[in-house]
N, C-alpha and C. Protein backbone atom coordinates (compact mmCIF):
# COMPACT_ATOMS: atom_id res chain seq x y z
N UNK A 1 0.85 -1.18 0.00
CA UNK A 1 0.00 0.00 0.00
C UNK A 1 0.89 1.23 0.00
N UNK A 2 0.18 2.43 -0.96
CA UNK A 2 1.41 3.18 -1.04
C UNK A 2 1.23 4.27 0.64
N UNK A 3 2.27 5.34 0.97
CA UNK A 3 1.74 5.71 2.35
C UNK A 3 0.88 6.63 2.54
N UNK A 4 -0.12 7.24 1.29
CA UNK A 4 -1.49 7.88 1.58
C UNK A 4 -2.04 6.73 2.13
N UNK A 5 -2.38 7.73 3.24
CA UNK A 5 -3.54 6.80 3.97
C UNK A 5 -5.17 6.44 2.86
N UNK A 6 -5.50 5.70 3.04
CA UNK A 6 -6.64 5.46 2.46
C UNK A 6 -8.01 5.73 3.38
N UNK A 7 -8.73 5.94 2.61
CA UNK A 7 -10.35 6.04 3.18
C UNK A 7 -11.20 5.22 2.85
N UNK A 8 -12.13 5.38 3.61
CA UNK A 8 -13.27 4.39 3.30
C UNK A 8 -14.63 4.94 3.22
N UNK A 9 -15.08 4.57 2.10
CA UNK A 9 -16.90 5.63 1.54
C UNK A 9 -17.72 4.57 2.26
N UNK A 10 -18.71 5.04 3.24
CA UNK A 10 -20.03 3.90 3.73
C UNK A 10 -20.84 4.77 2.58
N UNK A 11 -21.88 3.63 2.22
CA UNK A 11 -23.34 4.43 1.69
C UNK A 11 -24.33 3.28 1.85
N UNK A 12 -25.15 3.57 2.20
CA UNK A 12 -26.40 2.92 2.83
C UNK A 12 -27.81 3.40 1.85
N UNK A 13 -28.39 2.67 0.92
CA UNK A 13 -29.35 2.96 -0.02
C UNK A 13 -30.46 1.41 0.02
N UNK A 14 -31.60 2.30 -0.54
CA UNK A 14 -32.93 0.97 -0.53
C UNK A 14 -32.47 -0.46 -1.23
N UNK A 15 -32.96 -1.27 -0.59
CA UNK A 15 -32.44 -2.81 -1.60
C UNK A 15 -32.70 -2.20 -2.99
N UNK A 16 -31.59 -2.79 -4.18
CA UNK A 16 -32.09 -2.92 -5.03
C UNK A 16 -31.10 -2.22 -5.74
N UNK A 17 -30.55 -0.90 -5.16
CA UNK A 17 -29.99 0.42 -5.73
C UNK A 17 -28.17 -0.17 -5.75
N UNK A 18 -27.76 -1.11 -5.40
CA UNK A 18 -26.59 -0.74 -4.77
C UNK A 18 -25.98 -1.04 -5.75
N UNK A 19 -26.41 -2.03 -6.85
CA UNK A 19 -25.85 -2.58 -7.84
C UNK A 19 -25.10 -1.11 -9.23
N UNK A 20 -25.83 -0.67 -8.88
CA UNK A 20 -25.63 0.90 -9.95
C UNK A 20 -24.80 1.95 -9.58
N UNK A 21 -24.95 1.97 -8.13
CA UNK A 21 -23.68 2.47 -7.42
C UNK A 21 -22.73 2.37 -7.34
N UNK A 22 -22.25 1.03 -6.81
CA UNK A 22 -21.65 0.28 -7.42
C UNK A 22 -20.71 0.37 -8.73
N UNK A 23 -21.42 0.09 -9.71
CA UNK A 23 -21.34 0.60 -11.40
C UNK A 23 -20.45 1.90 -11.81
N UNK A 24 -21.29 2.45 -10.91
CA UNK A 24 -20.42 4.16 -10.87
C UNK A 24 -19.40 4.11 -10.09
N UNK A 25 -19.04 3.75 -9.08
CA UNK A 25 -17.86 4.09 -8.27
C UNK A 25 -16.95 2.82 -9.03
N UNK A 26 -16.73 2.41 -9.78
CA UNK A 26 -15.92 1.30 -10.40
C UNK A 26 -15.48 2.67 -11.48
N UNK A 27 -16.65 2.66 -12.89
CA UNK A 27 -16.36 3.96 -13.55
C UNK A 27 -15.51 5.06 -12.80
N UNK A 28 -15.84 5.82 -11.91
CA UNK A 28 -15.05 6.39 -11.09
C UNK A 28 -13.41 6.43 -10.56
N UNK A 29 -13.20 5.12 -11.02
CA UNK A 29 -12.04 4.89 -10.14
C UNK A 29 -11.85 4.00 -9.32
N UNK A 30 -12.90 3.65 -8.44
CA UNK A 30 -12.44 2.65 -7.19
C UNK A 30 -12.15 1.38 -7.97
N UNK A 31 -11.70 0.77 -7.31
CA UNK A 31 -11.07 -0.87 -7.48
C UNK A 31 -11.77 -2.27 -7.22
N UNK A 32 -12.99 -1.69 -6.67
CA UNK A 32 -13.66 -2.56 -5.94
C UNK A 32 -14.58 -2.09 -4.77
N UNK A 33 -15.67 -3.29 -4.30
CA UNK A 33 -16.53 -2.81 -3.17
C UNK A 33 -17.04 -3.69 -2.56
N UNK A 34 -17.84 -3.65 -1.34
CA UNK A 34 -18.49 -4.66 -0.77
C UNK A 34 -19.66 -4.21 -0.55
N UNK A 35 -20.95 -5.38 -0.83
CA UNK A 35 -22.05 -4.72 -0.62
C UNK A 35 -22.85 -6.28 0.65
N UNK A 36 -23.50 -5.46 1.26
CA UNK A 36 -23.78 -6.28 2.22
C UNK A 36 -25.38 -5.74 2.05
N UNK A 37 -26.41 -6.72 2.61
CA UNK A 37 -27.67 -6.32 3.63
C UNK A 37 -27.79 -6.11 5.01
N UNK A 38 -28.61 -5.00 5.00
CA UNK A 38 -29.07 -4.72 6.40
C UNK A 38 -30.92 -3.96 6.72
N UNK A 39 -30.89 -4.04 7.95
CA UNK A 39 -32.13 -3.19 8.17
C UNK A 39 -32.62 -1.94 9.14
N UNK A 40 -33.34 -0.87 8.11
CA UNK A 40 -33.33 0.37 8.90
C UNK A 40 -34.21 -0.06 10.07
N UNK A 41 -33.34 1.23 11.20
CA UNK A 41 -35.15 1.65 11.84
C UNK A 41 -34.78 3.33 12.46
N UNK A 42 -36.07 3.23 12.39
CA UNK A 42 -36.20 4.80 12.91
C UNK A 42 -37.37 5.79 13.01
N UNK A 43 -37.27 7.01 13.12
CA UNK A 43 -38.56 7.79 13.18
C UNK A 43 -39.20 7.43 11.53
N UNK A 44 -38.51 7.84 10.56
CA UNK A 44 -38.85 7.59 9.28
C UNK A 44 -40.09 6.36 8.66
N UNK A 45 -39.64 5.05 9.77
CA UNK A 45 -40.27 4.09 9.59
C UNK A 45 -41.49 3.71 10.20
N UNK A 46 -41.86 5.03 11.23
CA UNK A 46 -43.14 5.14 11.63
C UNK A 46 -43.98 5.76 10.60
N UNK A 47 -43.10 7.03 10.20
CA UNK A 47 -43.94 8.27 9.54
C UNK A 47 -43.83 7.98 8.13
N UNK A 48 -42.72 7.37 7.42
CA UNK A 48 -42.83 7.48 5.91
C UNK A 48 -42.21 8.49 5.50
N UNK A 49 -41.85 8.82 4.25
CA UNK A 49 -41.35 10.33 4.33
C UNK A 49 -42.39 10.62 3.34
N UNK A 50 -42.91 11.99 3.28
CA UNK A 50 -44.08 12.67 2.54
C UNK A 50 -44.59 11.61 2.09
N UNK A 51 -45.11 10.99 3.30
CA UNK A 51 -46.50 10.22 2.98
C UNK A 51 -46.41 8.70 2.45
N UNK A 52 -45.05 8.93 2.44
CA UNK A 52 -44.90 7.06 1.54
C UNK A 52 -43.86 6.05 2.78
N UNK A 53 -44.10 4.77 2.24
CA UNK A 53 -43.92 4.08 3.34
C UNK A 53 -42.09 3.58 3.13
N UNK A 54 -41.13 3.78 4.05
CA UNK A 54 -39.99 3.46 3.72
C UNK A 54 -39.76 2.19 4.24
N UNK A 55 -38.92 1.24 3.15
CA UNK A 55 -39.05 0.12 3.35
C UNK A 55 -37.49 0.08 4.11
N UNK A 56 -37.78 -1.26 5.72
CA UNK A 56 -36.19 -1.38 6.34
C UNK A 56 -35.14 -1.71 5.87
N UNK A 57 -35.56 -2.41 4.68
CA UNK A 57 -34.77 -3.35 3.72
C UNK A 57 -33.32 -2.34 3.41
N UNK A 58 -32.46 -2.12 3.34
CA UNK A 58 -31.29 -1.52 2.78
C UNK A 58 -30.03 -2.59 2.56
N UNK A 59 -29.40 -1.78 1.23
CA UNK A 59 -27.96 -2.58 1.13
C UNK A 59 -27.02 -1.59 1.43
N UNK A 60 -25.79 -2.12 1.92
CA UNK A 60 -24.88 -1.10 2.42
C UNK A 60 -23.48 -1.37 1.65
N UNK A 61 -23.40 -0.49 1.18
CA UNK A 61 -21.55 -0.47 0.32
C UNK A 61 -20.65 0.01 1.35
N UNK A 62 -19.68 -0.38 0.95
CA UNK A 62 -18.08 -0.39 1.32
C UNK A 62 -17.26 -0.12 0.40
N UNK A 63 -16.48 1.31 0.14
CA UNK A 63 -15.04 1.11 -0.79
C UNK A 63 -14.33 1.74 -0.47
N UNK A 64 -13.13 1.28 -0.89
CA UNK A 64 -11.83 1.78 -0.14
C UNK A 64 -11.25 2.12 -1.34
N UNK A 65 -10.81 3.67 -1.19
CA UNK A 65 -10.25 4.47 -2.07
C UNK A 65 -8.76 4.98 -1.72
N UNK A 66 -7.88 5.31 -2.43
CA UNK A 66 -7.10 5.95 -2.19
C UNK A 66 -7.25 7.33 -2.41
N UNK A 67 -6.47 8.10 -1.83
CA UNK A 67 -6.84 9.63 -1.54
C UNK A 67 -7.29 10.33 -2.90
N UNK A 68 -6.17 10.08 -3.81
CA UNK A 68 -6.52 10.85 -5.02
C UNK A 68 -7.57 10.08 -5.57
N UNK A 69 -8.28 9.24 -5.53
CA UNK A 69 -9.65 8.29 -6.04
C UNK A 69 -10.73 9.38 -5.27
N UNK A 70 -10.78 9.92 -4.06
CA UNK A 70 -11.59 9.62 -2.87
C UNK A 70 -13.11 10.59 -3.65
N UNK A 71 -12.65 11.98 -4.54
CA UNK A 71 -13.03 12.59 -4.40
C UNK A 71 -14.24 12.19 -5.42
N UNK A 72 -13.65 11.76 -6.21
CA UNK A 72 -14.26 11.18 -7.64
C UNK A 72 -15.26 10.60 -7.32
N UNK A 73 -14.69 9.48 -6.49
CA UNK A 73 -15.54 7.88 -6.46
C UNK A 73 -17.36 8.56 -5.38
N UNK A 74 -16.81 9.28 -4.48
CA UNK A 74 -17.92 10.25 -3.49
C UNK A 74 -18.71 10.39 -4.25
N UNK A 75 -18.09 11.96 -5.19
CA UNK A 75 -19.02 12.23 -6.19
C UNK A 75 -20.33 11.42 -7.43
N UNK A 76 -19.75 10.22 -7.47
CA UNK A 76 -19.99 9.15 -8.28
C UNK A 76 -20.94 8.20 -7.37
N UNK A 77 -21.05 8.21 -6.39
CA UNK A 77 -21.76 7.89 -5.43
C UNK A 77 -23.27 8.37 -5.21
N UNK A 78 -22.92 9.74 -4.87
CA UNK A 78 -23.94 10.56 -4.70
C UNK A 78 -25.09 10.27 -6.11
N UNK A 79 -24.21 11.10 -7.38
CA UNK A 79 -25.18 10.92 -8.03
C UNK A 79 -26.04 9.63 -8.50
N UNK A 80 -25.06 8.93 -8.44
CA UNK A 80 -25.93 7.06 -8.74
C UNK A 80 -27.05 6.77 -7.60
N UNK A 81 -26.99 6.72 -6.74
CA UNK A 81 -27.97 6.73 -5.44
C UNK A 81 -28.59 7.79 -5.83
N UNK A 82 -28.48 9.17 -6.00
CA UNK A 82 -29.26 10.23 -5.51
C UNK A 82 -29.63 10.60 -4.76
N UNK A 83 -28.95 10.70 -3.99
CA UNK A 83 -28.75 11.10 -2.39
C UNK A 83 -29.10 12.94 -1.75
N UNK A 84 -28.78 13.62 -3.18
CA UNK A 84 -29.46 14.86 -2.86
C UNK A 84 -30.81 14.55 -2.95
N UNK A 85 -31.85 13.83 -3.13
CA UNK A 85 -33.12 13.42 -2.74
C UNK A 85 -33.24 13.01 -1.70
N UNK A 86 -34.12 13.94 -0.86
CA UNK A 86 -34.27 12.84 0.65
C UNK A 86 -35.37 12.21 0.74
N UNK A 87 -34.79 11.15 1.43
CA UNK A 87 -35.20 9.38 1.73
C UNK A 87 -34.68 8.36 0.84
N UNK A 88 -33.47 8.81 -0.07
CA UNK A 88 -32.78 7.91 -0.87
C UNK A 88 -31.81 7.13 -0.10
N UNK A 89 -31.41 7.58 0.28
CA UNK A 89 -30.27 6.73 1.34
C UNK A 89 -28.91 8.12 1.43
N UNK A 90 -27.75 7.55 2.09
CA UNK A 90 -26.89 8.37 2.62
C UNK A 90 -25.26 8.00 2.41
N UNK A 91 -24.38 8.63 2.53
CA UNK A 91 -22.86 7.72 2.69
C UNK A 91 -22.27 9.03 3.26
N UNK A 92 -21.21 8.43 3.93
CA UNK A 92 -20.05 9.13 4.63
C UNK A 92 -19.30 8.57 4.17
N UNK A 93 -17.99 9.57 4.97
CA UNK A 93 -16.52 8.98 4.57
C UNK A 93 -15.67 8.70 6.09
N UNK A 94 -14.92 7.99 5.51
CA UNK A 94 -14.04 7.37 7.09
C UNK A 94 -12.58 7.86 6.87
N UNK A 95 -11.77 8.60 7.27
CA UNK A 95 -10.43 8.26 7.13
C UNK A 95 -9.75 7.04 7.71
N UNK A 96 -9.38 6.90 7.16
CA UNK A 96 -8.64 5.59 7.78
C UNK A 96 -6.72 5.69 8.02
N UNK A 97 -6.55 4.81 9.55
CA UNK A 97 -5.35 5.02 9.57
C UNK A 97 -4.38 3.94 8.99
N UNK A 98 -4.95 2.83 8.70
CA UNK A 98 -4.65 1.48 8.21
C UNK A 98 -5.10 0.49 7.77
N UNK A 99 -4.80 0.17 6.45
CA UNK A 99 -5.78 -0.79 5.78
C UNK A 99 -5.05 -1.91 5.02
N UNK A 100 -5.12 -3.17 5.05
CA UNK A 100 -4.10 -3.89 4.41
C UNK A 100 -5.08 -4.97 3.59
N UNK A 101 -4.55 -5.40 2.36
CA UNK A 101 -4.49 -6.38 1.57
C UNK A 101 -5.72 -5.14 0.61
N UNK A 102 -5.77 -3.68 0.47
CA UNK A 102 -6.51 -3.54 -0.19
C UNK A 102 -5.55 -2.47 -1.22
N UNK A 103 -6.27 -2.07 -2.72
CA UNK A 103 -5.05 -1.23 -3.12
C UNK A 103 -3.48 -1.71 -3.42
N UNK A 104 -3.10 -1.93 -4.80
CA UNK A 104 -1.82 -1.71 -5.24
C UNK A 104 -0.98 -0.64 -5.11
């Protein structure tokens, strides 16, 4: 691994979406990802958002970028999810201080 530290993008979107995300952060740059299931809960899942019912169901990505990737692959993120829509789902970023077997 070279000695930029690497980061790590979470994004958390409805089943179904992650595959396209995915898609884009490859286009983007990244190298790879992990996508897992999980399930929401929260105020949202009482109320719905404007009126519609949000399902718990979510898949959650994982990718590990290197610094000069980081900005791209984000960006590439966002728009595939659509995340400036709210109730699409969300991602952060992690810095990370150490990461091994990922990245040439």
């Amino acid at each position: 691994m070279s000695e930029d530290k690497p980061n790590l993008i979470t994004c958390v979107v409805q089943r179904g979406e992650a595959d396209k995300v995915v898609d884009a952060a490859l286009d983007a740059g990244a190298e790879g990802a992990t996508i897992y299931f999980g399930r929401g809960r929260g105020v949202r899942e009482r109320m719905g958002f404007l009126g519609r019912f949000i399902k718990p169901e979510k898949e959650v990505i994982l990718i590990i970028t290197r610094q000069d990737q980081t900005d791209a692959v984000f960006d590439a993120v966002r728009v595939a999810a659509k995340l400036n829509d709210q109730g699409t789902g969300f991602a952060f970023l992690h810095k990370l201080d150490r990461a091994i077997g990922f990245l040439s």
